[in-house]
C-alpha atoms as a PDB file:
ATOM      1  CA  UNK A   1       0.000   0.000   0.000  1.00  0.00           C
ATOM      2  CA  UNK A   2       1.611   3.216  -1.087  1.00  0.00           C
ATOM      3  CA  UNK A   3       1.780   5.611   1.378  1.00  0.00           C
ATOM      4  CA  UNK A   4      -0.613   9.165   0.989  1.00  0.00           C
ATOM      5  CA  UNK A   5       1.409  12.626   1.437  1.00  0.00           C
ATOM      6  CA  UNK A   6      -0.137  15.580   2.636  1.00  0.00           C
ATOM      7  CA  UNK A   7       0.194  19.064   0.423  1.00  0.00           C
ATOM      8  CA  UNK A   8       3.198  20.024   0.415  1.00  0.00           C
ATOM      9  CA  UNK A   9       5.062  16.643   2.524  1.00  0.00           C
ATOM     10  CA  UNK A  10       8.155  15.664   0.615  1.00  0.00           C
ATOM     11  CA  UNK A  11       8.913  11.626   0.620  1.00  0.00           C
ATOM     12  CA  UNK A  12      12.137  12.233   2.407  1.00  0.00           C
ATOM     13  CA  UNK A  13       9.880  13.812   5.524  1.00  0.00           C
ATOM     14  CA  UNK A  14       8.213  10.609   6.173  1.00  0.00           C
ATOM     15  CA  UNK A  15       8.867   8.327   8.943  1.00  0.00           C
ATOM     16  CA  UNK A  16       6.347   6.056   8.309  1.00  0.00           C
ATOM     17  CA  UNK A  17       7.811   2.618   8.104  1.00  0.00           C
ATOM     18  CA  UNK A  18       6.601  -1.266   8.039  1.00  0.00           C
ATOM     19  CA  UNK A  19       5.009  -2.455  11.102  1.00  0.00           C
ATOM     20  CA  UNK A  20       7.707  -4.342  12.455  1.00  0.00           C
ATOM     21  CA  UNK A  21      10.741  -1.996  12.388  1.00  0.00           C
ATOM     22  CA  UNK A  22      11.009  -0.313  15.481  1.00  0.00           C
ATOM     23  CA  UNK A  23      11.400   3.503  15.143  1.00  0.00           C
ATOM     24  CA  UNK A  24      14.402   5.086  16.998  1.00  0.00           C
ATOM     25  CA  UNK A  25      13.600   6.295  20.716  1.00  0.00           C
ATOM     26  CA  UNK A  26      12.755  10.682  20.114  1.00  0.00           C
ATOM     27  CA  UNK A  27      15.700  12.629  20.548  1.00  0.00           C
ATOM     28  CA  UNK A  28      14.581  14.121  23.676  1.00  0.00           C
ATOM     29  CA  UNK A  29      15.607  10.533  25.352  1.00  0.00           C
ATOM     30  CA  UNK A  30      18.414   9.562  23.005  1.00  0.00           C
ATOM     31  CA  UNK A  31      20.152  12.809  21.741  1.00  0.00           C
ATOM     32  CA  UNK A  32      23.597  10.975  20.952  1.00  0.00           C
ATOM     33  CA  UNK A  33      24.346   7.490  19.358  1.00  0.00           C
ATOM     34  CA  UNK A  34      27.401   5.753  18.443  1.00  0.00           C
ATOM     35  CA  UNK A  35      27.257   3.754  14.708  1.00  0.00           C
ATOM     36  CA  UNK A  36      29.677   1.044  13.750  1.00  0.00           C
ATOM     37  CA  UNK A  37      29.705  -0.725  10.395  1.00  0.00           C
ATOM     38  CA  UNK A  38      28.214   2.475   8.916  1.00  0.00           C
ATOM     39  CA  UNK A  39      27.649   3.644   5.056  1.00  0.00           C
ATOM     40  CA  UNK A  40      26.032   6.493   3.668  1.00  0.00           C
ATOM     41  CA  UNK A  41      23.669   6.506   0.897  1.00  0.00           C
ATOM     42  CA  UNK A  42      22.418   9.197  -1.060  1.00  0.00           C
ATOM     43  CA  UNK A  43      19.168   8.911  -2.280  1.00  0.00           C
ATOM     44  CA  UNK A  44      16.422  10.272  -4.739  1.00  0.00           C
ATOM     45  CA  UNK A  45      12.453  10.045  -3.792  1.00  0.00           C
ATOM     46  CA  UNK A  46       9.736   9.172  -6.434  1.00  0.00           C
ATOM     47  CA  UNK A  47       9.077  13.357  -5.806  1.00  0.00           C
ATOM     48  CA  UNK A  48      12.637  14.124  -6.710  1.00  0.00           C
ATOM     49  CA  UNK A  49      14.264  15.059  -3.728  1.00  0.00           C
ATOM     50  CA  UNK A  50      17.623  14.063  -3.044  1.00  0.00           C
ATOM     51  CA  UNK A  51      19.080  13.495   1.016  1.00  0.00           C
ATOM     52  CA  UNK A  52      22.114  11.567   1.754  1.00  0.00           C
ATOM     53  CA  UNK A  53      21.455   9.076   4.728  1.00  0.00           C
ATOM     54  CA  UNK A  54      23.278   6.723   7.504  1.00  0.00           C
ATOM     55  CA  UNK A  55      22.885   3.126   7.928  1.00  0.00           C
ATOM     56  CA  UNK A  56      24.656   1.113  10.520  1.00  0.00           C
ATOM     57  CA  UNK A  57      24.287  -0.477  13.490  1.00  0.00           C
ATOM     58  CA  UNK A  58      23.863   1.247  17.163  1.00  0.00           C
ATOM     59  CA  UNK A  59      25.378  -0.731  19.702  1.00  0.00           C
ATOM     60  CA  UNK A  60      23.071  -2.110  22.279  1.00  0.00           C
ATOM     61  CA  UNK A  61      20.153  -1.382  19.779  1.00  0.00           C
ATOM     62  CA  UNK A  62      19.752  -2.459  16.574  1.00  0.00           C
ATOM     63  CA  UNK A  63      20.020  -1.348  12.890  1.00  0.00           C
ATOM     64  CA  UNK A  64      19.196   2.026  11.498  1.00  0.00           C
ATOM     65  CA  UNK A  65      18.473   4.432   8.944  1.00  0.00           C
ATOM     66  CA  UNK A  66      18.836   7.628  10.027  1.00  0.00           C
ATOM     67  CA  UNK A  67      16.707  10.876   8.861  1.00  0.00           C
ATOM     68  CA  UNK A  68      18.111  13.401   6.134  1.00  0.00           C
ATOM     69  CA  UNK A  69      21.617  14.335   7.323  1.00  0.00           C
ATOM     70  CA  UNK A  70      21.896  17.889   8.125  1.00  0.00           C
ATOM     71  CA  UNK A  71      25.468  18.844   9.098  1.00  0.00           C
ATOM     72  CA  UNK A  72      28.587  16.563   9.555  1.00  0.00           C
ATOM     73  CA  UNK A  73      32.006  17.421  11.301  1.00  0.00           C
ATOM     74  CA  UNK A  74      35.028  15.450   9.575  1.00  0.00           C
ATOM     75  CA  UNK A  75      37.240  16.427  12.528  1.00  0.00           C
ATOM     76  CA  UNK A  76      35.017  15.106  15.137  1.00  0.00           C
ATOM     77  CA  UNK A  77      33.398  12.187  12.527  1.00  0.00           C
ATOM     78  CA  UNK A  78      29.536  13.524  13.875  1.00  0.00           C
ATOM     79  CA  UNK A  79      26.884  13.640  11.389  1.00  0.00           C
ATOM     80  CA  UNK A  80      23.654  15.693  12.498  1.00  0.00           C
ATOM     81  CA  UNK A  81      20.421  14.673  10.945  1.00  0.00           C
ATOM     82  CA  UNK A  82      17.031  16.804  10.293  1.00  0.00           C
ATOM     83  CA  UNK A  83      15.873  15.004  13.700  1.00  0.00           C
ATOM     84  CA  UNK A  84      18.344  16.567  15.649  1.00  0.00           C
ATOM     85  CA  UNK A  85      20.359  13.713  16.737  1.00  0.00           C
ATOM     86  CA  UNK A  86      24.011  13.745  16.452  1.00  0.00           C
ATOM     87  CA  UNK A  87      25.624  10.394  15.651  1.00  0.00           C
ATOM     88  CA  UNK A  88      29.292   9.689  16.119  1.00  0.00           C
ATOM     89  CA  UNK A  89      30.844   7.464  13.199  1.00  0.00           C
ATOM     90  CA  UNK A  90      33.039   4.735  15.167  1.00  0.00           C
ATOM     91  CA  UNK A  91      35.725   2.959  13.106  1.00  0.00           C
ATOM     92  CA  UNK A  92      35.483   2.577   9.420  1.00  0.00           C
ATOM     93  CA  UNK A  93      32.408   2.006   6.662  1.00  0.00           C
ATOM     94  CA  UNK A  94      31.057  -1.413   7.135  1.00  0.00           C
ATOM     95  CA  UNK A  95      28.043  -3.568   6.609  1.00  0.00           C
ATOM     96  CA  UNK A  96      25.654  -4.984   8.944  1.00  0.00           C
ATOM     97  CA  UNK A  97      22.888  -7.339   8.241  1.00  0.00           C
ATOM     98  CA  UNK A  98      20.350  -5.694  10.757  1.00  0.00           C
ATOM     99  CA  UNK A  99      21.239  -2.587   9.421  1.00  0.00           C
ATOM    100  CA  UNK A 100      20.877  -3.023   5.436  1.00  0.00           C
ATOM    101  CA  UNK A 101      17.576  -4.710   6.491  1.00  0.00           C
ATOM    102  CA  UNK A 102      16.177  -1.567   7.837  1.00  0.00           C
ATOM    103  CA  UNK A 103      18.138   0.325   4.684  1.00  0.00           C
ATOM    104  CA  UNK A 104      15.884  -2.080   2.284  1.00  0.00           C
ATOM    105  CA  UNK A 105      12.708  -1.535   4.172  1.00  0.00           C
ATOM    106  CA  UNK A 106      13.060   1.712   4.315  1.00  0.00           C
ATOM    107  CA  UNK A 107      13.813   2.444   0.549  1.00  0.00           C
ATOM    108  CA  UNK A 108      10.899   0.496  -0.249  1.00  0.00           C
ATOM    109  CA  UNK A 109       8.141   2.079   1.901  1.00  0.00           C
ATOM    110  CA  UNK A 110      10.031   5.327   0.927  1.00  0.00           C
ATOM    111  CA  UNK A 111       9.843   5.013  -3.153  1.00  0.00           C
ATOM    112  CA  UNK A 112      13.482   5.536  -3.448  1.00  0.00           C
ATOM    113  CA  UNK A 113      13.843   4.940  -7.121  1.00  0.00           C
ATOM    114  CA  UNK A 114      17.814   5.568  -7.108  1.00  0.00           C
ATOM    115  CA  UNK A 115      20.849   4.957  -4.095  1.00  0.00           C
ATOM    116  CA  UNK A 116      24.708   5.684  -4.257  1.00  0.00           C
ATOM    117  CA  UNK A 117      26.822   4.617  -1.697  1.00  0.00           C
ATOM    118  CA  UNK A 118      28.335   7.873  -0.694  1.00  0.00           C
ATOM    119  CA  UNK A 119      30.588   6.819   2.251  1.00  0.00           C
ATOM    120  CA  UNK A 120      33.316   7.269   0.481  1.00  0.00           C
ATOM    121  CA  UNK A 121      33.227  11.333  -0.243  1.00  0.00           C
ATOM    122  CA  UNK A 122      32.311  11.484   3.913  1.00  0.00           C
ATOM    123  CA  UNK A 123      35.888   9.022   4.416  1.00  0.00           C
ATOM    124  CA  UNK A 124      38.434  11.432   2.984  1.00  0.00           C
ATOM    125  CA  UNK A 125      36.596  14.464   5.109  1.00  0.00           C
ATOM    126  CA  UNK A 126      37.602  12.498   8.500  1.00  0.00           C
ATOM    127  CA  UNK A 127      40.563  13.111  10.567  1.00  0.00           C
ATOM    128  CA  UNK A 128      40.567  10.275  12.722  1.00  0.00           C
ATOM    129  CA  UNK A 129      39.023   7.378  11.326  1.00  0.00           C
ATOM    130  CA  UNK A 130      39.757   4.643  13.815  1.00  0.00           C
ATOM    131  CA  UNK A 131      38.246   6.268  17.080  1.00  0.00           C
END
């Protein structure tokens, strides 16, 4: 079932997802989180728009893919995303089954009709990749 859009909602502002991934905790009671085995994707909607996105894993949690990212800070290897939450990238790009899971889910309820791996252009922008 394809999902309905109000005037002026753009595909990349939905958080609607399948029933049995678990969205993220608000940002209010998780503000920070720590992803290993992380990639970033950039992506274009059904609508057109175009937002680059983070996939990993959270320790303790599971897999996720995070909103639009906002801001990211090579010398401290934090990505903010249009949620607010600031994730620190630990160690290099990975993969993680739980994680690309999510990613595939999420691309499908979200009519992504194209994805580049992007991690690459955000690797040569950090200072200290190892943590």
């Amino acid at each position: 079932m394809p999902i309905v859009f109000k005037k002026g909602e753009k595909m990349s502002d939905s958080i609607k997802l399948f029933a049995f991934i678990r969205p993220a905790n608000s940002v209010s009671k998780e503000p920070e989180a720590t992803m290993s085995n992380w990639t970033i994707h950039r992506v274009t909607f059904a609508d057109g728009d175009i937002s680059d996105h983070l996939v990993g894993f959270i320790h303790g949690k599971s897999g996720r893919t995070t909103s639009a990212i906002q801001s990211f800070n090579g010398e401290l290897a934090q990505i903010t995303t249009f949620s607010g939450r600031k994730y620190t990238l630990y160690g290099p790009p990975g993969f993680t089954e739980d994680g690309n899971y999510v990613w595939k889910n999420w691309k499908l309820k979200c009519r992504v009709i194209e994805d580049i791996d992007v991690s690459d252009q955000y690797v040569h922008k950090i200072k200290n990749l190892l943590n």
